[in-house]
N, C-alpha and C. Protein backbone atom coordinates (compact mmCIF):
# COMPACT_ATOMS: atom_id res chain seq x y z
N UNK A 1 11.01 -17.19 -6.95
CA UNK A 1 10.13 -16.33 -7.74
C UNK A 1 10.82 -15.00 -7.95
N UNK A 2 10.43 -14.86 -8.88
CA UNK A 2 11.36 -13.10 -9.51
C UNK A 2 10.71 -11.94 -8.85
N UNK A 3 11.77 -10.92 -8.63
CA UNK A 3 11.09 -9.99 -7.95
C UNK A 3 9.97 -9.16 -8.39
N UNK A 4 10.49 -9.52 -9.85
CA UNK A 4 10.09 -8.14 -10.99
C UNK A 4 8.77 -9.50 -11.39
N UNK A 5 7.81 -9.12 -11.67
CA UNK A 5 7.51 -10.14 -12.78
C UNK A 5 7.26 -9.26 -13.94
N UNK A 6 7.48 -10.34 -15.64
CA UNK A 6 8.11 -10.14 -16.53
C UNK A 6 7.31 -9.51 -17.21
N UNK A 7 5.96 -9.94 -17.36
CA UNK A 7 4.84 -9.46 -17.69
C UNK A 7 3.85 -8.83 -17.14
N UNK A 8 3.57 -7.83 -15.96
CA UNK A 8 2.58 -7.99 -14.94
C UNK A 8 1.24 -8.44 -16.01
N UNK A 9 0.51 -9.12 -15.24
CA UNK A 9 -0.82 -8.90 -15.28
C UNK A 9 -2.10 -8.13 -15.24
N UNK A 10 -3.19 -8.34 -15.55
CA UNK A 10 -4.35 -7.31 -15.42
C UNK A 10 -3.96 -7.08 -13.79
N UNK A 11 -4.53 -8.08 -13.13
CA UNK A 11 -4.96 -7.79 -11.71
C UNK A 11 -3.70 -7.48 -11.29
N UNK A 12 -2.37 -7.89 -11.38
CA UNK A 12 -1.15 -7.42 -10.81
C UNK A 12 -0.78 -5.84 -10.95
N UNK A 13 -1.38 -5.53 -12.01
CA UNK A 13 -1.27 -4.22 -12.42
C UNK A 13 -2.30 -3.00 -11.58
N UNK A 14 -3.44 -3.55 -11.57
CA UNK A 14 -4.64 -2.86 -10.94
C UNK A 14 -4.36 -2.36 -9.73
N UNK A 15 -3.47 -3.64 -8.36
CA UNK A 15 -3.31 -3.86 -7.49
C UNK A 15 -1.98 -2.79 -7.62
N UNK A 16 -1.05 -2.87 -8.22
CA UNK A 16 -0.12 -1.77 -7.81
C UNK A 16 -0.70 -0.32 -8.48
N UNK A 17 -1.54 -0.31 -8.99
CA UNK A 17 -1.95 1.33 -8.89
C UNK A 17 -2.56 1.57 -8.20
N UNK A 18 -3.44 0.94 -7.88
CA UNK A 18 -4.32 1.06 -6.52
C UNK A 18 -3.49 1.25 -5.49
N UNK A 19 -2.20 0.76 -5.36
CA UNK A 19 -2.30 1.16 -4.02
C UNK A 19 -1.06 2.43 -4.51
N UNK A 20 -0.31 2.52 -5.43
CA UNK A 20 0.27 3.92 -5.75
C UNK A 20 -0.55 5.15 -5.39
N UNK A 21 -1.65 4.57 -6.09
CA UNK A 21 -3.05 6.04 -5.52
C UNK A 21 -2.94 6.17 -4.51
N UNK A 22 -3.40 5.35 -3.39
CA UNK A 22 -3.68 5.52 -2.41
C UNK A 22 -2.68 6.18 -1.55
N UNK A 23 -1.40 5.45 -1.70
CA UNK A 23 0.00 5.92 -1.00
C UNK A 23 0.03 7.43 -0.95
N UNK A 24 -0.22 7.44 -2.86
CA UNK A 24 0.00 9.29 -2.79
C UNK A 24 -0.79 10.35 -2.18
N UNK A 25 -2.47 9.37 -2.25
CA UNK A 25 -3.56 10.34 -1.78
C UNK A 25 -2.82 10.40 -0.26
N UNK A 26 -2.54 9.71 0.34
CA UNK A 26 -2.18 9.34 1.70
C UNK A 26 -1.14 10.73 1.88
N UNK A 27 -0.56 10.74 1.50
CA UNK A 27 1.02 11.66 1.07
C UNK A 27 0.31 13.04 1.21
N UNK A 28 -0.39 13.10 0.07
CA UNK A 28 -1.05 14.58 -0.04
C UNK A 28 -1.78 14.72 0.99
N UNK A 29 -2.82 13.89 1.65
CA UNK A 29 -4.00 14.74 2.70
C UNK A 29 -2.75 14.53 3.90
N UNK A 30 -2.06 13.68 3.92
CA UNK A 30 -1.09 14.81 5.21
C UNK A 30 -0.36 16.07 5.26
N UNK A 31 0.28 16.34 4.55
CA UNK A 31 0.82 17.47 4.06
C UNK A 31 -0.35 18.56 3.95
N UNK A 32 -1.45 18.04 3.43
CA UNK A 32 -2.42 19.42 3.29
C UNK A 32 -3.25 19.61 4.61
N UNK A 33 -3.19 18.59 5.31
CA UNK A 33 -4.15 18.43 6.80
C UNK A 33 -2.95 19.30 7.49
N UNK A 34 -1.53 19.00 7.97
CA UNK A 34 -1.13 19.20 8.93
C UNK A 34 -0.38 20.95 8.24
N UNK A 35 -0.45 21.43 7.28
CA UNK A 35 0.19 22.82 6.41
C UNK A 35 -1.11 23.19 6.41
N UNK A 36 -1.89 23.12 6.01
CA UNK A 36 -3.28 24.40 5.35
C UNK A 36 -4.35 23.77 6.19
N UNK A 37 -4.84 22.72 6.10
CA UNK A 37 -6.37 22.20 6.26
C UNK A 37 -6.72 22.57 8.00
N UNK A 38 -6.13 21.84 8.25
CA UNK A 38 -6.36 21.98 9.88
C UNK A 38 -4.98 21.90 10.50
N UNK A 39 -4.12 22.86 10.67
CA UNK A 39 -3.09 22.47 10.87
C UNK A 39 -3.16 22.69 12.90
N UNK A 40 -2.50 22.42 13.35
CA UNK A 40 -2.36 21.91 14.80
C UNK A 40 -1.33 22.97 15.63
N UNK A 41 -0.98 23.60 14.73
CA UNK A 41 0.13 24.86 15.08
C UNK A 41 1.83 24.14 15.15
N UNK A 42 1.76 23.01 14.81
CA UNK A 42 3.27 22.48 14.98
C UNK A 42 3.26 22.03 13.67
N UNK A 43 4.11 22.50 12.23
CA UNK A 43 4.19 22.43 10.70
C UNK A 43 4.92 21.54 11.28
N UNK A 44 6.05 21.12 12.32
CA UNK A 44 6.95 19.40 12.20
C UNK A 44 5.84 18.44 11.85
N UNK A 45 4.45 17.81 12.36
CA UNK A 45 3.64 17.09 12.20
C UNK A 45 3.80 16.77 10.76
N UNK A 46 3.84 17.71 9.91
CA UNK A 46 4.00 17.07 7.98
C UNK A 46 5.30 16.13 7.80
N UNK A 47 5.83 15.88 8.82
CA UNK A 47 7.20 14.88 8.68
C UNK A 47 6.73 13.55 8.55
N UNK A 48 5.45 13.29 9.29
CA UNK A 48 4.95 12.13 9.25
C UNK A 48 4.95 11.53 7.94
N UNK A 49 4.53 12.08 7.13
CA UNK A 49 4.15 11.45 5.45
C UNK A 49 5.84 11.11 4.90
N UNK A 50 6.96 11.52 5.65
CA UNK A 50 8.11 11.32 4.93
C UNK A 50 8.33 9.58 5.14
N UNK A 51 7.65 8.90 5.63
CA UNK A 51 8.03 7.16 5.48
C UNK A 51 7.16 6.22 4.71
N UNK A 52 6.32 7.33 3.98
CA UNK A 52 5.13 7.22 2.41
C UNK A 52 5.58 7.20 1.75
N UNK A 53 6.96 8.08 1.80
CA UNK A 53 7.65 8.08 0.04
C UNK A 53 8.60 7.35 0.04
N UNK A 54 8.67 6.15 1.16
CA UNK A 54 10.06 5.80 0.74
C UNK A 54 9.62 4.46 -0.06
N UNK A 55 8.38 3.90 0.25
CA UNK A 55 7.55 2.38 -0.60
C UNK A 55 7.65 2.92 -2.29
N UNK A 56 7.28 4.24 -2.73
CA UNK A 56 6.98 4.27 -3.94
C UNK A 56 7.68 4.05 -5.07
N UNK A 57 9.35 3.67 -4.71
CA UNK A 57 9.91 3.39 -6.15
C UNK A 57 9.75 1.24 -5.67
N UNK A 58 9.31 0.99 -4.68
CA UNK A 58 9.21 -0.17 -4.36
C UNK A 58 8.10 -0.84 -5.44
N UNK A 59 6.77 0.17 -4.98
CA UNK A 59 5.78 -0.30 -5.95
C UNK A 59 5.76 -0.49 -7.24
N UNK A 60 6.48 0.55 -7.53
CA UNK A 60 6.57 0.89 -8.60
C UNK A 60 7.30 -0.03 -10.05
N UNK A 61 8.16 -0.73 -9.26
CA UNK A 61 8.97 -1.71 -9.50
C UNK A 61 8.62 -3.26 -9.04
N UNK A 62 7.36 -3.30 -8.71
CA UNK A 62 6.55 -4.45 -8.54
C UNK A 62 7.61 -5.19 -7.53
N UNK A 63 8.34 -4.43 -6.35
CA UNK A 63 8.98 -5.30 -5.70
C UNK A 63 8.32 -5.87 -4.36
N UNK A 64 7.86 -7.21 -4.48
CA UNK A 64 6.75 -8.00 -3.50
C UNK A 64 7.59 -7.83 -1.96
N UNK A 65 8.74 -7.39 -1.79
CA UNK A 65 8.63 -7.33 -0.62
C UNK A 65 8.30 -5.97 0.53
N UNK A 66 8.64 -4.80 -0.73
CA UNK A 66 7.76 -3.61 -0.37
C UNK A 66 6.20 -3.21 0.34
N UNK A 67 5.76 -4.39 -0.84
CA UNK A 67 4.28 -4.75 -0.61
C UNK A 67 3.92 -4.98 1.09
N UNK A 68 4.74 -6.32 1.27
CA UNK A 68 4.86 -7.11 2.37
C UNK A 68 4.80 -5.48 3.93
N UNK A 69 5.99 -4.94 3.61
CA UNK A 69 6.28 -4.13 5.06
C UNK A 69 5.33 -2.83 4.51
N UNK A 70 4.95 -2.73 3.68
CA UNK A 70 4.03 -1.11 3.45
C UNK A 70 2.57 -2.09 4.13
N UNK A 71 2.18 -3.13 4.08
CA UNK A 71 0.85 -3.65 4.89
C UNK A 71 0.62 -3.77 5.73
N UNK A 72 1.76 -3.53 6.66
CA UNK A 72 2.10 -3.48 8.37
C UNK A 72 2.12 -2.11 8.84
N UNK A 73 2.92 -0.89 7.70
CA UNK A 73 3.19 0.12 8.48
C UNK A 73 2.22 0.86 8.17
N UNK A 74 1.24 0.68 7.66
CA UNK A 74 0.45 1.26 7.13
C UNK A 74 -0.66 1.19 8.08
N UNK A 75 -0.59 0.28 9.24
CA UNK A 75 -1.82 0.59 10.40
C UNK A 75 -1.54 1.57 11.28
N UNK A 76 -0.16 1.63 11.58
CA UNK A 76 0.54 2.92 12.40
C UNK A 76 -0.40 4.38 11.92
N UNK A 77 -0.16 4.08 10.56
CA UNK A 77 -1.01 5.73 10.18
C UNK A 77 -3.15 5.46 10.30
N UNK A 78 -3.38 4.46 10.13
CA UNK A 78 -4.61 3.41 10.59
C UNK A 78 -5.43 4.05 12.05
N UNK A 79 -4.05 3.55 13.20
CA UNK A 79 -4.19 3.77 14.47
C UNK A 79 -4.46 5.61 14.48
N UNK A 80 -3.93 5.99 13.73
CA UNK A 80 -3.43 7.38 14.17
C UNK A 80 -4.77 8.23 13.88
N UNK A 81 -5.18 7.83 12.34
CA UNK A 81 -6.52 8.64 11.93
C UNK A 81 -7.96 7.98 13.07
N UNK A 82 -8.01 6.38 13.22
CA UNK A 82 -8.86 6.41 14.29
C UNK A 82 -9.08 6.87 15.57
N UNK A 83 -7.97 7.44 16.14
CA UNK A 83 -7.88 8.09 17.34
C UNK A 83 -8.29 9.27 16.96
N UNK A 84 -7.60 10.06 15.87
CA UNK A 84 -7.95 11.81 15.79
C UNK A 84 -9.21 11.70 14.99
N UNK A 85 -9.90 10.99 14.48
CA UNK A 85 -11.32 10.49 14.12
C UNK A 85 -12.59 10.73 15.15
N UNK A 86 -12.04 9.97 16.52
CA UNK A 86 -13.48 9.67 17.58
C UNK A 86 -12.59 10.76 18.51
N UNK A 87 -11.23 11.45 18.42
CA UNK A 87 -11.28 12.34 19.61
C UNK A 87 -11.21 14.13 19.05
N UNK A 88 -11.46 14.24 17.90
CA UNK A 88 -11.14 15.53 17.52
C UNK A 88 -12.75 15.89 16.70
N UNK A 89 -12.82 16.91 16.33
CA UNK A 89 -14.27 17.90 15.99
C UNK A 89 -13.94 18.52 14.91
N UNK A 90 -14.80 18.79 13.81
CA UNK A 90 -14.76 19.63 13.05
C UNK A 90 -14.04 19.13 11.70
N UNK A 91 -13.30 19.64 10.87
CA UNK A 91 -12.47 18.98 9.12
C UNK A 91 -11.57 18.07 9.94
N UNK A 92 -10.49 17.88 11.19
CA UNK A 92 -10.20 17.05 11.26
C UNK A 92 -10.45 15.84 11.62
N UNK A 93 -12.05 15.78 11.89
CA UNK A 93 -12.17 14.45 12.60
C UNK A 93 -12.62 13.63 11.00
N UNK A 94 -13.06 14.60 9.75
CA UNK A 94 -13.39 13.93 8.53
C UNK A 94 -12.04 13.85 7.95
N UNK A 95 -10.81 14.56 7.71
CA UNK A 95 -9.51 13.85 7.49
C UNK A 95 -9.28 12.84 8.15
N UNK A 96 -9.49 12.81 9.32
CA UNK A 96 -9.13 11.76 9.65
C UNK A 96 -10.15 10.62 9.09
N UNK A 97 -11.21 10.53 9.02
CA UNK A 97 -11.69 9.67 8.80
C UNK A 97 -11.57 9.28 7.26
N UNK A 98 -11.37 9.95 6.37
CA UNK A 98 -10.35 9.82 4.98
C UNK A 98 -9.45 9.10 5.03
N UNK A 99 -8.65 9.46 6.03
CA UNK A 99 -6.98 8.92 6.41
C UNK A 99 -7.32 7.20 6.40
N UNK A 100 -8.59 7.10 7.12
CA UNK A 100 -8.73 5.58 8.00
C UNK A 100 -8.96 4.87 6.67
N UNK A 101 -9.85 5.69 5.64
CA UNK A 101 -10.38 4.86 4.12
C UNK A 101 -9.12 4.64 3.22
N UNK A 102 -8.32 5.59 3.18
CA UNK A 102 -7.38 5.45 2.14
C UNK A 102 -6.27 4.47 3.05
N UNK A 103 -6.48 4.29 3.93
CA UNK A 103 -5.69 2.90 4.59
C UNK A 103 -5.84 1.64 4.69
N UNK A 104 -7.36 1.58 4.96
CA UNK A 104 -7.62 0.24 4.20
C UNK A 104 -7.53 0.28 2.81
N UNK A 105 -7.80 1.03 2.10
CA UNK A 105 -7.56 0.81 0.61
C UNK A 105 -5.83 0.35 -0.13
N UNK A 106 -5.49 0.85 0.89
CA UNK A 106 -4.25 0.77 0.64
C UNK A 106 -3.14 -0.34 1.38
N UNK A 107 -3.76 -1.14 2.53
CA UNK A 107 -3.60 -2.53 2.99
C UNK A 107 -3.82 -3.16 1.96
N UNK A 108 -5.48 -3.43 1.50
CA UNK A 108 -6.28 -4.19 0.69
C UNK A 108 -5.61 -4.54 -0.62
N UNK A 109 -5.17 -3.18 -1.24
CA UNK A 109 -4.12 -3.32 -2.32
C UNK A 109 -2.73 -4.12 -2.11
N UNK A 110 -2.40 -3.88 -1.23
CA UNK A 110 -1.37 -4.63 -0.58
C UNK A 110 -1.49 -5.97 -0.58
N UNK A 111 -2.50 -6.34 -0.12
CA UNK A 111 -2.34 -7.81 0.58
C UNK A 111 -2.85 -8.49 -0.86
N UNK A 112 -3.82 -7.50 -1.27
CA UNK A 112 -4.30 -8.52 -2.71
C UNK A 112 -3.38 -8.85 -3.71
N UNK A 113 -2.70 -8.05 -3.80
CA UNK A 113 -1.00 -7.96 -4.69
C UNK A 113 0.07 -9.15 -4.01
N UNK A 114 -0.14 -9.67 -3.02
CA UNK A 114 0.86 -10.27 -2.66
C UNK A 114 0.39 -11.42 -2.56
N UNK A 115 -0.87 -11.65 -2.57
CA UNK A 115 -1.75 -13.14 -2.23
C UNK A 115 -1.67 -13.18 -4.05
N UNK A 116 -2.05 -12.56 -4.72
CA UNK A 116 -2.38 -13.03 -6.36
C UNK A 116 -1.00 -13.34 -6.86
N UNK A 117 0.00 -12.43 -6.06
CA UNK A 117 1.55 -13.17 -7.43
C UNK A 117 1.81 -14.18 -6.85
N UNK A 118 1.55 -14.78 -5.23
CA UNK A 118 2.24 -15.59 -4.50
C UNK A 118 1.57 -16.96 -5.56
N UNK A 119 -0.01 -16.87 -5.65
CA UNK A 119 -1.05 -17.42 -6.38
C UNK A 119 -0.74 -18.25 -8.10
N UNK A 120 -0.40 -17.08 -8.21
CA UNK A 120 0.74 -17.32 -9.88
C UNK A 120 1.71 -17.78 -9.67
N UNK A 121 2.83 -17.45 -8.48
CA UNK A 121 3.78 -18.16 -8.52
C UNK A 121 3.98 -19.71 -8.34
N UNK A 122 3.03 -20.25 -7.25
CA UNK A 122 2.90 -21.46 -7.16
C UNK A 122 2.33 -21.80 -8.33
N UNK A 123 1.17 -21.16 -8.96
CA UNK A 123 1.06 -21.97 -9.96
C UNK A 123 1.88 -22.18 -11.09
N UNK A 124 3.04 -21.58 -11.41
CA UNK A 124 3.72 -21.52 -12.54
C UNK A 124 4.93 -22.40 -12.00
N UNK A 125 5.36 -22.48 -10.73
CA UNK A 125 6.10 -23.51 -10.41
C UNK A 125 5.61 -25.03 -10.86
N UNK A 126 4.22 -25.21 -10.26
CA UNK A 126 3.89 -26.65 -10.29
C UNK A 126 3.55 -27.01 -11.94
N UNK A 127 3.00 -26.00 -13.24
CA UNK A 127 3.31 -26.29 -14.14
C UNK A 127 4.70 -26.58 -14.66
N UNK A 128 5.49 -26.07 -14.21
CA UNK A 128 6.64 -26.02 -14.46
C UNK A 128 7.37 -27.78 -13.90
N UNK A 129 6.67 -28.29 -12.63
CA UNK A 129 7.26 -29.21 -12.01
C UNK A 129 6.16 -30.32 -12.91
N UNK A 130 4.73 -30.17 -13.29
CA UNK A 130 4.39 -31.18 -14.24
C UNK A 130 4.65 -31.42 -15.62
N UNK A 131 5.47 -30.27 -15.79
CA UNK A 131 6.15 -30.50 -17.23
C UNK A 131 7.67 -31.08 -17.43
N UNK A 132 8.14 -30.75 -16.22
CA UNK A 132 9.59 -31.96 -16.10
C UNK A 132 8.85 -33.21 -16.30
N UNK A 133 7.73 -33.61 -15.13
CA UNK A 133 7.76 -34.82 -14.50
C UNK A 133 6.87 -35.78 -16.44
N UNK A 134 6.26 -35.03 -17.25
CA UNK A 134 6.50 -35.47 -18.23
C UNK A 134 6.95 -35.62 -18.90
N UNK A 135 8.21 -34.76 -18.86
CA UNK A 135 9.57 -35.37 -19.89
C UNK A 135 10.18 -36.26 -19.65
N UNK A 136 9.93 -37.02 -18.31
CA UNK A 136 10.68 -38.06 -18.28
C UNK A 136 10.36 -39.35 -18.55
N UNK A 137 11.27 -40.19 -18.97
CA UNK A 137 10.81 -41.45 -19.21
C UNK A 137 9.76 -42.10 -18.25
């Protein structure tokens, strides 16, 4: 199956902006949580968001295996907002709890993007394999 596909689709399309959004919203409320919002007194903490930007020319380029490792690493930041969620008070325990939404949103996009082309792909194979199997004598 091609990395690129040739045409995306409605839903192929939906699914990678959805989760472009999300990536970026993701991008921005760290940078603005750990610089302005509630910052923690250590500005290194905004380094975190630097392994957000490295998926986005992935997505962007409909490359399915981007998809694949941004749906895994993406609980790391998951784990991170549920902990500073139930153990912190005040704007950060609601960033964090932002953090936790725009992560599932941004799995969800993930996984739905990779289950629907996998979806198309088999199916365009097996048309593809019932249209040999009628050309032949």
């Amino acid at each position: 199956m091609p990395d690129v596909p040739a045409r995306p689709d409605r839903t192929t399309a939906l699914t990678r902006n959805l989760a472009v959004a999300s990536l970026l919203a993701l991008i921005v409320l760290g940078l603005a949580w750990e610089l302005w919002l509630a910052p923690t007194g250590q500005r290194t903490w905004a380094l975190k968001v630097l392994p957000l930007a490295v998926p986005l020319a992935g997505f962007l380029k409909y490359r399915m295996r981007t998809y694949r490792w941004v749906s895994l690493l993406v609980w790391l930041y998951f784990t991170e907002g549920v902990v500073r969620a139930t153990s912190e008070s005040g704007i950060s325990a609601v960033l964090a709890t932002l953090q936790v939404l725009l992560c599932v949103v941004l799995f969800t996009a993930c996984a739905w993007h990779v289950r629907w082309r996998l979806k198309r792909g088999h199916a365009a194979e097996q048309a593809q394999a019932e249209s040999a199997a009628a050309d032949r004598p």
